[in-house]
C-alpha atoms as a PDB file:
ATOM      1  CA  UNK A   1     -27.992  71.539  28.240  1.00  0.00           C
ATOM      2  CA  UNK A   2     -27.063  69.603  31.182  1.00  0.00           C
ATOM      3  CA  UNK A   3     -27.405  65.692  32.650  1.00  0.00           C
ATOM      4  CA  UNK A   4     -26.886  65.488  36.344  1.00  0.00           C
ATOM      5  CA  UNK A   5     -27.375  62.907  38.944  1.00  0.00           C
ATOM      6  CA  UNK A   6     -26.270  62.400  42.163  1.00  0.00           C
ATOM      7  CA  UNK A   7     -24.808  66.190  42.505  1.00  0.00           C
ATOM      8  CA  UNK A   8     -22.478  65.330  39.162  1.00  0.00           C
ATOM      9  CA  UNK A   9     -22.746  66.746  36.060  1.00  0.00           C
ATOM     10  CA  UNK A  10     -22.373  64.180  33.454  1.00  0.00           C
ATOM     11  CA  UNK A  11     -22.539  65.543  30.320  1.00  0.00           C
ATOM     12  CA  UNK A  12     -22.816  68.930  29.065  1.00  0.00           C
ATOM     13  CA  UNK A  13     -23.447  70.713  25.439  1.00  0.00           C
ATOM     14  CA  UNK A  14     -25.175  73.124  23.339  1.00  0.00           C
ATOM     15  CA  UNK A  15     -25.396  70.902  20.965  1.00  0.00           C
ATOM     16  CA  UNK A  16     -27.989  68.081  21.956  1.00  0.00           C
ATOM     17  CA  UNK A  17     -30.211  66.580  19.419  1.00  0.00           C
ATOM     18  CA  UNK A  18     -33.335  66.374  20.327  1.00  0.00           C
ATOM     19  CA  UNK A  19     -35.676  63.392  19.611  1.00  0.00           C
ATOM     20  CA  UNK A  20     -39.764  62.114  21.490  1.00  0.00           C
ATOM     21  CA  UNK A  21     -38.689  64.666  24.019  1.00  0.00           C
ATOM     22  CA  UNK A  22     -34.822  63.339  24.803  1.00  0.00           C
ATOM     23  CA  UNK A  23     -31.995  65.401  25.027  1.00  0.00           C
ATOM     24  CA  UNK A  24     -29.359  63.394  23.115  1.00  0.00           C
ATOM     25  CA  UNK A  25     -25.618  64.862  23.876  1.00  0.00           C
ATOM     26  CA  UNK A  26     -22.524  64.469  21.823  1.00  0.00           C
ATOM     27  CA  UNK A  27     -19.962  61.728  22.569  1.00  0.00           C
ATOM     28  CA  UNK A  28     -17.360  64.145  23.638  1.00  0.00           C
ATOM     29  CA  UNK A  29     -19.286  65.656  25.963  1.00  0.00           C
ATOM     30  CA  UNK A  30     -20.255  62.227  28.108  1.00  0.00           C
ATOM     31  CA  UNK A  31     -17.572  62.283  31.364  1.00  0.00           C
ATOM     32  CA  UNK A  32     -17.214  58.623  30.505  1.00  0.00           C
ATOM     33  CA  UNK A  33     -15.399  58.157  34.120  1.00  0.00           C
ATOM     34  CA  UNK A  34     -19.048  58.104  35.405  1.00  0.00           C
ATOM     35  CA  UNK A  35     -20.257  55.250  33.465  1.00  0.00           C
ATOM     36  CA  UNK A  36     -19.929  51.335  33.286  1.00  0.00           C
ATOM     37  CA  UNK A  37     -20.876  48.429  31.427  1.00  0.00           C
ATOM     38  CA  UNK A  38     -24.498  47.066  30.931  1.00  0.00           C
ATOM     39  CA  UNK A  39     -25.915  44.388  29.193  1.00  0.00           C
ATOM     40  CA  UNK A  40     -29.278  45.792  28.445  1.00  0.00           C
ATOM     41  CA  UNK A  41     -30.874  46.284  25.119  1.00  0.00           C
ATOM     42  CA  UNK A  42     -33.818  47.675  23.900  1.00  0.00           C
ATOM     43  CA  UNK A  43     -35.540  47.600  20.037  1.00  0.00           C
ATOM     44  CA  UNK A  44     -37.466  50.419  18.559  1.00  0.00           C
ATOM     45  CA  UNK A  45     -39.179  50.151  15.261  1.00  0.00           C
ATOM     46  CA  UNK A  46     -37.580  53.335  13.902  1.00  0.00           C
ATOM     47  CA  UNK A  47     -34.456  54.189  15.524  1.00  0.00           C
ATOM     48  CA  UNK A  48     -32.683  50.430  16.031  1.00  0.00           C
ATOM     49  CA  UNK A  49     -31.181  48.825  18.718  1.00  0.00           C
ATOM     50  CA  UNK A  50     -30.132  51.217  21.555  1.00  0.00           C
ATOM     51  CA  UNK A  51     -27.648  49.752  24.293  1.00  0.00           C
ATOM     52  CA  UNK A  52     -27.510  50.722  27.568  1.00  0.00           C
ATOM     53  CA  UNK A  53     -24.713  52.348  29.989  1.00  0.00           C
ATOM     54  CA  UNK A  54     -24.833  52.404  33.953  1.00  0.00           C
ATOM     55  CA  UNK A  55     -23.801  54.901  36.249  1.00  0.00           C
ATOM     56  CA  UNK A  56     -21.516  54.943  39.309  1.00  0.00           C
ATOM     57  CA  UNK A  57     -21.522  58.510  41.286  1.00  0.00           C
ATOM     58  CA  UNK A  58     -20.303  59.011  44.783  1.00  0.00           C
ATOM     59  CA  UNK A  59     -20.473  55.338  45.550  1.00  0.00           C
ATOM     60  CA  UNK A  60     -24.325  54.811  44.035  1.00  0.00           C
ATOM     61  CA  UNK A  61     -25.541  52.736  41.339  1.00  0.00           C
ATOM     62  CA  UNK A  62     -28.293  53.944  38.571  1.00  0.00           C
ATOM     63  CA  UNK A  63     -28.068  50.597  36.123  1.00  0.00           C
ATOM     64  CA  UNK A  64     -29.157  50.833  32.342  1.00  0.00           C
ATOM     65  CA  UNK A  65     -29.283  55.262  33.324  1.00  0.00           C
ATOM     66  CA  UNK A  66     -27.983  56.594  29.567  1.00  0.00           C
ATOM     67  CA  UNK A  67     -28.968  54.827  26.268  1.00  0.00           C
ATOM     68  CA  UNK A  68     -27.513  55.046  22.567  1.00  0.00           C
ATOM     69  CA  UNK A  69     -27.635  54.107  19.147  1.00  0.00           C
ATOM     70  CA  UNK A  70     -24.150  52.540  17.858  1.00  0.00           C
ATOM     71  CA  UNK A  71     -26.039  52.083  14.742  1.00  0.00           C
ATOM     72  CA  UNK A  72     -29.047  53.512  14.274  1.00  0.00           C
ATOM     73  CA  UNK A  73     -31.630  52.967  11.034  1.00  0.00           C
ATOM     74  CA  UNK A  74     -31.687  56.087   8.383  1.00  0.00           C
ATOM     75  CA  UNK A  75     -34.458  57.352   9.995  1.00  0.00           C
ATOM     76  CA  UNK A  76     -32.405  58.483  13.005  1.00  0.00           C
ATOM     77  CA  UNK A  77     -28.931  58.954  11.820  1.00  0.00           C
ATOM     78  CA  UNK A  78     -28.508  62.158  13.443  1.00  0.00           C
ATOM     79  CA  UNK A  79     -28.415  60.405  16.964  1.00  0.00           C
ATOM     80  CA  UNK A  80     -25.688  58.057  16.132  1.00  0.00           C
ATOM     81  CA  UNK A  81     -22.868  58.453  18.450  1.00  0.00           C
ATOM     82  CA  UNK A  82     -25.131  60.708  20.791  1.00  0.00           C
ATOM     83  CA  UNK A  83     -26.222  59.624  24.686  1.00  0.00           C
ATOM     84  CA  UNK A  84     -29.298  59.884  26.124  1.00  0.00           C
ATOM     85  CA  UNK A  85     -30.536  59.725  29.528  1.00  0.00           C
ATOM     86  CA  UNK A  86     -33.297  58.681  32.091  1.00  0.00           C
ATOM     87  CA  UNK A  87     -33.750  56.812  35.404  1.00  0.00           C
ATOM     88  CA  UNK A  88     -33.729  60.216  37.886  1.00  0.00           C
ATOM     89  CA  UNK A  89     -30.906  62.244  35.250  1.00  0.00           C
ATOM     90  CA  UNK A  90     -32.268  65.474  35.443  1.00  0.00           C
ATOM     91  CA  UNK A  91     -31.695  67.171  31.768  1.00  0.00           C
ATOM     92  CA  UNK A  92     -32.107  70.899  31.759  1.00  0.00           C
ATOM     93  CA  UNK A  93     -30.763  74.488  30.820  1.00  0.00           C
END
């Protein structure tokens, strides 16, 4: 699998985990170069609290664009570590 935006590929594995239909990629495989700091959080009942990264490609802004759990709850362990992403991303084969 693939996450691209803005003509850059920004992660890339074989190994995603996939959970409600997001493609969650392995740490090593996020081009951390693309990202920067956000302040966002969200809550979800079952997984924890994700925090949020923003992206910076070619000069352009997507803010709060890839998500993860630092420390998810048992019920979603196997996503710890692992990025997600939305906001325009496009995940695919």
């Amino acid at each position: 699998m693939k996450a691209v935006w803005n003509g850059v590929t920004l992660a890339e594995s074989g190994d995603t985990v996939v959970v409600e239909g997001n493609h969650y990629f392995p740490a090593e495989s996020l081009k951390k170069e693309y990202t920067t700091f956000s302040n966002h959080r969200s809550g979800c009942p079952w997984k924890g609290q994700a925090q949020y990264l923003s992206l910076f490609v070619n000069g352009e802004m997507n803010p709060d664009a890839v998500w993860y759990y630092a420390d998810p709850l048992p019920a979603a362990a196997e996503i710890k570590g692992r990025y997600a992403f939305w906001k325009g991303v496009k995940v695919s084969e």
